[in-house]
Protein backbone atom coordinates (compact mmCIF):
# COMPACT_ATOMS: atom_id res chain seq x y z
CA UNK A 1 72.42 77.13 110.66
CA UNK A 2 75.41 78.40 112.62
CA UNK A 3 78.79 77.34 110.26
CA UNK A 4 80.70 74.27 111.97
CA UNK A 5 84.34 75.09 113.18
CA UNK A 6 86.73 72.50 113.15
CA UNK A 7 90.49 72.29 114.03
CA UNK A 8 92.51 69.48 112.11
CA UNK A 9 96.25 68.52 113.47
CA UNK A 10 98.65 67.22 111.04
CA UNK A 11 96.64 69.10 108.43
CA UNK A 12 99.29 69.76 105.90
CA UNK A 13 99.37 66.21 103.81
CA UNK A 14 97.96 63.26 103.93
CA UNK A 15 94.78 62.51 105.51
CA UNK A 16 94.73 65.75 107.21
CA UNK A 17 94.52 67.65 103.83
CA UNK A 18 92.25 64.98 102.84
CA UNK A 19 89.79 65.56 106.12
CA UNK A 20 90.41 69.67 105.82
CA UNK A 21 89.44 69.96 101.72
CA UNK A 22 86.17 67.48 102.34
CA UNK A 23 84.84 69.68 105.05
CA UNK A 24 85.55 72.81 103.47
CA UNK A 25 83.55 71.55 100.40
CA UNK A 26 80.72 71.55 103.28
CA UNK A 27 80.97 74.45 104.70
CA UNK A 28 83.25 74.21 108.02
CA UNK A 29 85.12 76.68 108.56
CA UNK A 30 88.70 75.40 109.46
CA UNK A 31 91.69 75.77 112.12
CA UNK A 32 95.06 73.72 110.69
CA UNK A 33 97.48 73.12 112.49
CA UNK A 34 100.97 71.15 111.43
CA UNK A 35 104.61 71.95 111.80
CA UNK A 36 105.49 72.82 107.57
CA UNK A 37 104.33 75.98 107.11
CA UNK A 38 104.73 76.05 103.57
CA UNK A 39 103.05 72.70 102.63
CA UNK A 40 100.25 73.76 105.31
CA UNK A 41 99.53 77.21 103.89
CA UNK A 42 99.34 75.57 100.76
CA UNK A 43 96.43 73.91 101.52
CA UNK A 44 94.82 76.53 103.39
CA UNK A 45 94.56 78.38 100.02
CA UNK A 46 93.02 75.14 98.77
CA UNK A 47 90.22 75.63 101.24
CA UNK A 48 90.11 78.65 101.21
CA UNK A 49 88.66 78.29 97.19
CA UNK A 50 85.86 76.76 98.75
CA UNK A 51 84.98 79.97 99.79
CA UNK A 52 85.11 79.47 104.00
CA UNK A 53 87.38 80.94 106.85
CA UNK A 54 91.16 78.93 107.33
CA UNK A 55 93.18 79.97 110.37
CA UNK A 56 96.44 78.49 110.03
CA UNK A 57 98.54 77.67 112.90
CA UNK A 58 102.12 76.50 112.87
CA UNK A 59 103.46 74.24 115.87
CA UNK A 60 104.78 71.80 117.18
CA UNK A 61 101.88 69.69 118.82
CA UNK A 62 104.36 67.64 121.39
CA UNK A 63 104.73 71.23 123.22
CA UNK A 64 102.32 71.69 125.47
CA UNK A 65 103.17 75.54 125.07
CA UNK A 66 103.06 75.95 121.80
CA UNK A 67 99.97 73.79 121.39
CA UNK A 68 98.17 75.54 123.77
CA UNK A 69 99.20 78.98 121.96
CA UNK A 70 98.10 77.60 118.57
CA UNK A 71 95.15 76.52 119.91
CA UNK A 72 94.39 79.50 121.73
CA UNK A 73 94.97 81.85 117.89
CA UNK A 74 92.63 79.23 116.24
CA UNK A 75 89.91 79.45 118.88
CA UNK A 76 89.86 83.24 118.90
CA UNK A 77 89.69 83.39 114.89
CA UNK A 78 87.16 81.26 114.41
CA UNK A 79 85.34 82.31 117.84
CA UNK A 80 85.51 78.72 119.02
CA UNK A 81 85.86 74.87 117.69
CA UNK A 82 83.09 72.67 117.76
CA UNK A 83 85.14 69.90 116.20
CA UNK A 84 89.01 68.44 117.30
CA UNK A 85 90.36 66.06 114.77
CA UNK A 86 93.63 65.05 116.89
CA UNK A 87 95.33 63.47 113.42
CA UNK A 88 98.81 64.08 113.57
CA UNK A 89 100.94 61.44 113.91
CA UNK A 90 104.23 59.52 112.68
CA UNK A 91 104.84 55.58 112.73
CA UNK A 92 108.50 53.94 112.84
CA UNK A 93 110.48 53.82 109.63
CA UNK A 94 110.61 50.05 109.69
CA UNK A 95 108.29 47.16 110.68
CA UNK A 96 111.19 45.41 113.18
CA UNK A 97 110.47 43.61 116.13
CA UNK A 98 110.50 45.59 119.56
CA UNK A 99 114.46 44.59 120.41
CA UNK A 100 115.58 45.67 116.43
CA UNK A 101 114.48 48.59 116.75
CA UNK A 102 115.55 51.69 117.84
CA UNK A 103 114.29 52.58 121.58
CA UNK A 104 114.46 56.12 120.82
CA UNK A 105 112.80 55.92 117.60
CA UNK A 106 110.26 53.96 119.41
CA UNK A 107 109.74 56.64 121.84
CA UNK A 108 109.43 59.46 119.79
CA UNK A 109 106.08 57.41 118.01
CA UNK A 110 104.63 57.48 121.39
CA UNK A 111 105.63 61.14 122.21
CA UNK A 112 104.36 62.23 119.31
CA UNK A 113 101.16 59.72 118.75
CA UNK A 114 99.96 60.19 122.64
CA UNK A 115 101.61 63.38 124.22
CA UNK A 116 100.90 65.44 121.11
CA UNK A 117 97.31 64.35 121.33
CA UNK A 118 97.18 65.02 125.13
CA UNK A 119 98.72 68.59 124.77
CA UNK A 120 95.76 69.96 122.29
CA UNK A 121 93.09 68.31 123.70
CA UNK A 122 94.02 70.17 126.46
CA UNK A 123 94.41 73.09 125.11
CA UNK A 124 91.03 72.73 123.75
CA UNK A 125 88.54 71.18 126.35
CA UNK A 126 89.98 74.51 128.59
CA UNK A 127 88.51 76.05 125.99
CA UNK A 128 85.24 74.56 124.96
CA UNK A 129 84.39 72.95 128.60
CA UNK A 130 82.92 76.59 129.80
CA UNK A 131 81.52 77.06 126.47
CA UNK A 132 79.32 73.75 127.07
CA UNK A 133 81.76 71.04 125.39
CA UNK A 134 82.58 69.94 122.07
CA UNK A 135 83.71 66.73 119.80
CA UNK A 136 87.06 64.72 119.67
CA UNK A 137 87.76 62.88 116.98
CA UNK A 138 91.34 60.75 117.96
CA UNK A 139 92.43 59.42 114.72
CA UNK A 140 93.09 55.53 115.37
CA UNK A 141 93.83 52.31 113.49
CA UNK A 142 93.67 48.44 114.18
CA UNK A 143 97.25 48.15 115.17
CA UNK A 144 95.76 49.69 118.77
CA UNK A 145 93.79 46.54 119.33
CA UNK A 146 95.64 43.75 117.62
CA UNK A 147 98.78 42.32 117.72
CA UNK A 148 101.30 43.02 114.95
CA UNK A 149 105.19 41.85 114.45
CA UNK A 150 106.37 45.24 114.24
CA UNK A 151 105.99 48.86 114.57
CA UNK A 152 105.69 48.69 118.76
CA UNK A 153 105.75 52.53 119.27
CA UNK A 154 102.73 52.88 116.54
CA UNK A 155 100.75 49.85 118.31
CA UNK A 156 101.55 51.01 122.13
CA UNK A 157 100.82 54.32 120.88
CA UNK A 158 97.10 53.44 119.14
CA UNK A 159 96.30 51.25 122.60
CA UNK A 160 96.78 54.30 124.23
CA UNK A 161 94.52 56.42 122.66
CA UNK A 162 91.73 53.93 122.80
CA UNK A 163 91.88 54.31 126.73
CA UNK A 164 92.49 57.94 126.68
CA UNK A 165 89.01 58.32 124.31
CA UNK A 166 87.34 56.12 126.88
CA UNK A 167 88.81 58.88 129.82
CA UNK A 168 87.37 61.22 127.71
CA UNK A 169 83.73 59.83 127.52
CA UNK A 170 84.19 58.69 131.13
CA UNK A 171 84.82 62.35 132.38
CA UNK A 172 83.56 64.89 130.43
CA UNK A 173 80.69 63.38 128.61
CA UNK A 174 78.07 65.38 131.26
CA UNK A 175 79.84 68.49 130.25
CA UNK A 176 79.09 68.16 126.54
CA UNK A 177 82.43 66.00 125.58
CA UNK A 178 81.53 63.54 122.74
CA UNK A 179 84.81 61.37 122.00
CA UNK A 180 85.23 58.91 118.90
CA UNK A 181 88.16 56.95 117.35
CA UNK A 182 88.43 56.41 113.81
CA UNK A 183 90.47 54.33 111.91
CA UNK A 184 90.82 55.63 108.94
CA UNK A 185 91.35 52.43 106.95
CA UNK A 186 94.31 52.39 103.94
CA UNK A 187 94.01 55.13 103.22
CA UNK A 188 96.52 55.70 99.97
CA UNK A 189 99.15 58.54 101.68
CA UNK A 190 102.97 58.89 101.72
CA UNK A 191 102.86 57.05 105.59
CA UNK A 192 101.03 54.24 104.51
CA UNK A 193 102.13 52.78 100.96
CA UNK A 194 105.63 52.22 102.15
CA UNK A 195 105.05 50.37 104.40
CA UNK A 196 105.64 46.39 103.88
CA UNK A 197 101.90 45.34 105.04
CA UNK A 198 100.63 47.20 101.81
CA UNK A 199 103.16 45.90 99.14
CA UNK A 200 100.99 45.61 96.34
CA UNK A 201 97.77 46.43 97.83
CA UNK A 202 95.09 47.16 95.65
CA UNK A 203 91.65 47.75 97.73
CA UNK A 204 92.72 51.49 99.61
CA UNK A 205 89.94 53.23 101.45
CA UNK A 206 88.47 56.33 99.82
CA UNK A 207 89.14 59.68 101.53
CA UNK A 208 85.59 60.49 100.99
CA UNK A 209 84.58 57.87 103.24
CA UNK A 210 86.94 58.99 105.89
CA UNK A 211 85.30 62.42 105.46
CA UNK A 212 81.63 61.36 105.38
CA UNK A 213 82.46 59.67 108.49
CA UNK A 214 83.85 62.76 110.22
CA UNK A 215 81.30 64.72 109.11
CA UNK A 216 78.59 62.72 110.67
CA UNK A 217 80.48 62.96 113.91
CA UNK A 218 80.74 66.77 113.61
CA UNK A 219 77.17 67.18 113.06
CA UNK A 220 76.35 64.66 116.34
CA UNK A 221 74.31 62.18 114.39
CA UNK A 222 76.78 59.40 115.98
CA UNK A 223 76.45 61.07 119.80
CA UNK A 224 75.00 57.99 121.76
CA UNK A 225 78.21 56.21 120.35
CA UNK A 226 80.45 58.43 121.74
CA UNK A 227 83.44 56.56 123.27
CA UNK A 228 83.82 54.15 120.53
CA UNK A 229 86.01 52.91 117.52
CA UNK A 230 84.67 53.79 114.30
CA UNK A 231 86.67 52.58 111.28
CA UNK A 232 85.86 54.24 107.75
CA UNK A 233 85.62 52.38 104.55
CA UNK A 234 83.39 49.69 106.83
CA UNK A 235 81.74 51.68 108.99
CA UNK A 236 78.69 54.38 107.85
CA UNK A 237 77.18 57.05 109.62
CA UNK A 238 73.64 54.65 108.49
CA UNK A 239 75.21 51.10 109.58
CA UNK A 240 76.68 52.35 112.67
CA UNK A 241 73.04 54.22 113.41
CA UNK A 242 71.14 51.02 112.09
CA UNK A 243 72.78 48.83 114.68
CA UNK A 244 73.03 52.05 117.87
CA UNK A 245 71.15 50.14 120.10
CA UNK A 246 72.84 46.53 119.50
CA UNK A 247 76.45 48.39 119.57
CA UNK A 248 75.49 50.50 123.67
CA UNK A 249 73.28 47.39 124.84
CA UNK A 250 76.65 45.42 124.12
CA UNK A 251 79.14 47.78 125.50
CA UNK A 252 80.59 46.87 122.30
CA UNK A 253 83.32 48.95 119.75
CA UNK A 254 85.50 49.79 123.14
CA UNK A 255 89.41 48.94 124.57
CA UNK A 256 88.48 46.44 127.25
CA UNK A 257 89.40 42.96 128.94
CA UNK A 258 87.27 40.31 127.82
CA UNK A 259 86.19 38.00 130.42
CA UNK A 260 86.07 34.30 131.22
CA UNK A 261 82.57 34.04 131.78
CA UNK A 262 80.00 36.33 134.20
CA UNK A 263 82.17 35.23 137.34
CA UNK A 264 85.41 35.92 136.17
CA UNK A 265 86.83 38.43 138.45
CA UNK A 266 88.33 40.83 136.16
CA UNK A 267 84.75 41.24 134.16
């Protein structure tokens, strides 16, 4: 079997590392992209052990420019991508309400959350759409779909890649585009544990099952769910697949306005 080629944003801590040591332990090769080039080298040499191919990138993903050029260096390296993991991303320094908070702090969440996402997708569908398609993976959470107190940029910023998976699926599913978001759950990292919500939690998501999760959509055993919200450390590639049929027939696990009733205009 051909070796699976995946490019992971934001891959120099965190979950990123997490995501780009669990598929090098099964056999991907790997593109990395962040903007530390120490810390992400670092872990390139971690992968590396696993004995596969790393091409490192270092950019800034909010550039279309330089996204497109790190994407373009990956791509050649490892003669294509069959896997995006879009996971880089920041969230406000404190959990204020909308008018407490900084606008420009706020704004810089969104740049970096939604136009960093849109810039190497981009880069990559250009790509991969000639070469017959590939998978997106747009690393979500809960805060896109429910209301919080705080953190506005993060929240406007998760809504709006919930709709921009759902473009995805929408227009380039017939050209071999299969789009997912995944929450990764709490996940134990240095983004999530200070953050008030998590004061003394206890029950954090394994990284593996972020990984497994992944995995399964980079081998296209979740396909026929493409367009959907996936959230690890709840979900399986075996209880999502056990209820397939329930989830399409439903047009469940999507971003949508729920109606009245059957009449209600906006349904």
């Amino acid at each position: 079997m051909a070796m699976k080629r995946a490019l992971i944003t934001g891959a120099n801590r965190g979950i990123g590392r997490h995501l780009a040591l669990g598929l090098a332990s099964q056999g991907w090769s790997l593109g990395l992209l962040a903007r530390n080039k120490d810390a992400l080298e670092a872990v390139a040499t971690e992968c590396r052990q696993a004995g596969v191919p790393v091409a490192v990138a270092v950019a800034d993903v909010t550039d279309p420019g330089a996204a497109a050029d790190a994407v373009g260096r990956i791509a050649d390296e490892l003669g294509g991508l069959d896997l995006l993991v879009n996971n880089a991303g920041v969230i406000e320094g404190s959990d204020t309400d909308f008018l407490t908070s900084r606008l420009d702090e706020t704004w810089r969440v969104i740049e970096v959350n939604v136009r960093g996402v849109l810039a190497v997708t981009a880069a990559v569908l250009r790509r991969m759409l000639p070469a017959g398609g590939t998978r997106v993976v747009n690393m979500n959470s809960g805060a896109g779909h429910k209301a919080m107190t705080g953190y506005t940029g993060y929240t406007l910023s998760k809504g709006a890649l919930a709709r921009f998976t759902t473009q995805l699926d929408a227009q380039y599913r017939g050209r071999g585009v299969r789009a997912f978001d995944v929450a990764p759950g709490h996940v134990k990292t240095d983004m999530t544990t200070p953050m008030p919500m998590h004061a003394g939690r206890t029950d954090w998501t394994a990284p593996q099952d972020v990984v497994d999760l992944i995995v399964a959509i980079g081998e296209g055993r979740l396909d026929e769910l493409a367009g959907r919200f996936f959230r690890a450390g709840t979900d399986t590639a075996e209880s999502l697949l056990s209820r397939e049929r329930q989830i399409i027939d439903a047009n469940a696990r999507v971003l949508r306005l729920a109606p009245v009733d059957a009449d209600d205009p906006v349904a």
